[in-house]
Structures are given as C-alpha cells and as structure tokens.
Protein backbone atom coordinates (compact mmCIF):
# COMPACT_ATOMS: atom_id res chain seq x y z
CA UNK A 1 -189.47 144.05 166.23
CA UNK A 2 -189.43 141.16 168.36
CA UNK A 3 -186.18 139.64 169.53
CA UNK A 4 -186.25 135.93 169.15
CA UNK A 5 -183.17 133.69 170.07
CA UNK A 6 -183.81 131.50 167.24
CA UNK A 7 -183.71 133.97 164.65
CA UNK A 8 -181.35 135.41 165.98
CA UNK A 9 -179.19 132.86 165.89
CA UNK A 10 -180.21 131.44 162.39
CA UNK A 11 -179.57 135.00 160.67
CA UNK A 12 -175.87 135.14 162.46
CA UNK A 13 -175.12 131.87 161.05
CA UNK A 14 -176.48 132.93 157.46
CA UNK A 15 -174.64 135.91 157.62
CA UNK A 16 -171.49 134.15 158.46
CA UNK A 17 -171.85 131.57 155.89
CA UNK A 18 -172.96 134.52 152.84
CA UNK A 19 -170.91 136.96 154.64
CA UNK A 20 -168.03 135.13 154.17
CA UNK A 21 -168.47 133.95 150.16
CA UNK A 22 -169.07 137.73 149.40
CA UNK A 23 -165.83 138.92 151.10
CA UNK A 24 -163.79 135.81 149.72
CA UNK A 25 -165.55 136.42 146.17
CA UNK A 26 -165.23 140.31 146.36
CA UNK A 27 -161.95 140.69 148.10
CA UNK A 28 -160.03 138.09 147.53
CA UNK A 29 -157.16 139.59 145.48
CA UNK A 30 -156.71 141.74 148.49
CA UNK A 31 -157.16 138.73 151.09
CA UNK A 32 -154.65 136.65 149.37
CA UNK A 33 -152.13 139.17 147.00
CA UNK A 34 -151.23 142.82 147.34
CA UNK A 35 -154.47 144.85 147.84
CA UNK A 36 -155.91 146.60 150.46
CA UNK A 37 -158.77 145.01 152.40
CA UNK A 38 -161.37 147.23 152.61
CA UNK A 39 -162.56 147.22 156.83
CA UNK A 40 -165.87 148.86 155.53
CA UNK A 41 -167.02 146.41 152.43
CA UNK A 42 -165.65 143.47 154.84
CA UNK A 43 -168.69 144.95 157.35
CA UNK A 44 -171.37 145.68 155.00
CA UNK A 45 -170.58 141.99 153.82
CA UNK A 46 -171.90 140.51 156.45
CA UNK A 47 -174.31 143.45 158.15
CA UNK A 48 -176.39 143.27 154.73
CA UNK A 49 -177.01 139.32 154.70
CA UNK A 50 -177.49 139.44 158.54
CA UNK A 51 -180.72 142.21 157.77
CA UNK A 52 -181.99 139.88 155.04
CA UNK A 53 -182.29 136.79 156.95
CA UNK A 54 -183.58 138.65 159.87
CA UNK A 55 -186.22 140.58 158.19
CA UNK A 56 -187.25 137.58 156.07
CA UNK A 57 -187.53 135.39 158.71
CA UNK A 58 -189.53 138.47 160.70
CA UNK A 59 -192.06 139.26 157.93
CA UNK A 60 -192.43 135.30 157.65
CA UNK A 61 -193.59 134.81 161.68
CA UNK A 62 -196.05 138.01 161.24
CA UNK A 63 -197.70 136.96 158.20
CA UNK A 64 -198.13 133.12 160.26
CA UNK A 65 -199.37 135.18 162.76
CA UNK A 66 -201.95 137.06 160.30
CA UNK A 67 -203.19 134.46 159.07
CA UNK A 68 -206.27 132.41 160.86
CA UNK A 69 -205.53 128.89 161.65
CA UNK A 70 -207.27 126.34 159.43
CA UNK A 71 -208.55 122.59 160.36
CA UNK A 72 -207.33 119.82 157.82
C-alpha cells in the first residue's frame, strides 16, 4: 500500500473522532466511576476505526484507478 498524506491524515482524524465515542460509550463507567480502564480495549478503539478508514479510502483510489476514464 501506498502512503498518501491525505489519507493519512483523514483516517487519524476518523479514528479520533469514532475512537473516542467507542471508548466514551464502552468505558465510560470506568472513565468516570470506579472501574478499571482497560489500556488494551482503549487501543483497539481507535487502531480498528483507523484500519477501516484507511483501507476504505485505499480500495476506493484503486478501484478509481481501475476504472477507464469516460468523456461526458
């Protein structure tokens, strides 16, 4: 896979955005009462929207790039 700044840069802003609903939404008792916040779900809560966006947004520029360009 390619490295591109823009995607790049729009997947670590999805992440952070998602990444930080799931962890508010799946750990909040332990954010804000007595749990434990789990280091390892607080991770994967952000590492797992960061691969969607970025994988997304890869398979999206190789199919554009598949495809032959049409005349309107």
């Amino acid at each position: 896979m390619d490295i591109n700044r823009e995607r790049l840069s729009n997947s670590l802003k999805i992440a952070l955005f998602v990444g930080t609903l799931l962890n508010l939404i799946n750990q909040g008792d332990a954010l804000w009462g007595d749990g434990t916040v789990s280091i390892a779900h607080l991770m994967m809560n952000y590492a797992v929207p960061f691969c969607v966006a970025w994988y997304s947004a890869w398979k999206n520029h190789r199919s554009r790039l598949k495809k032959p360009h049409q005349s309107i």
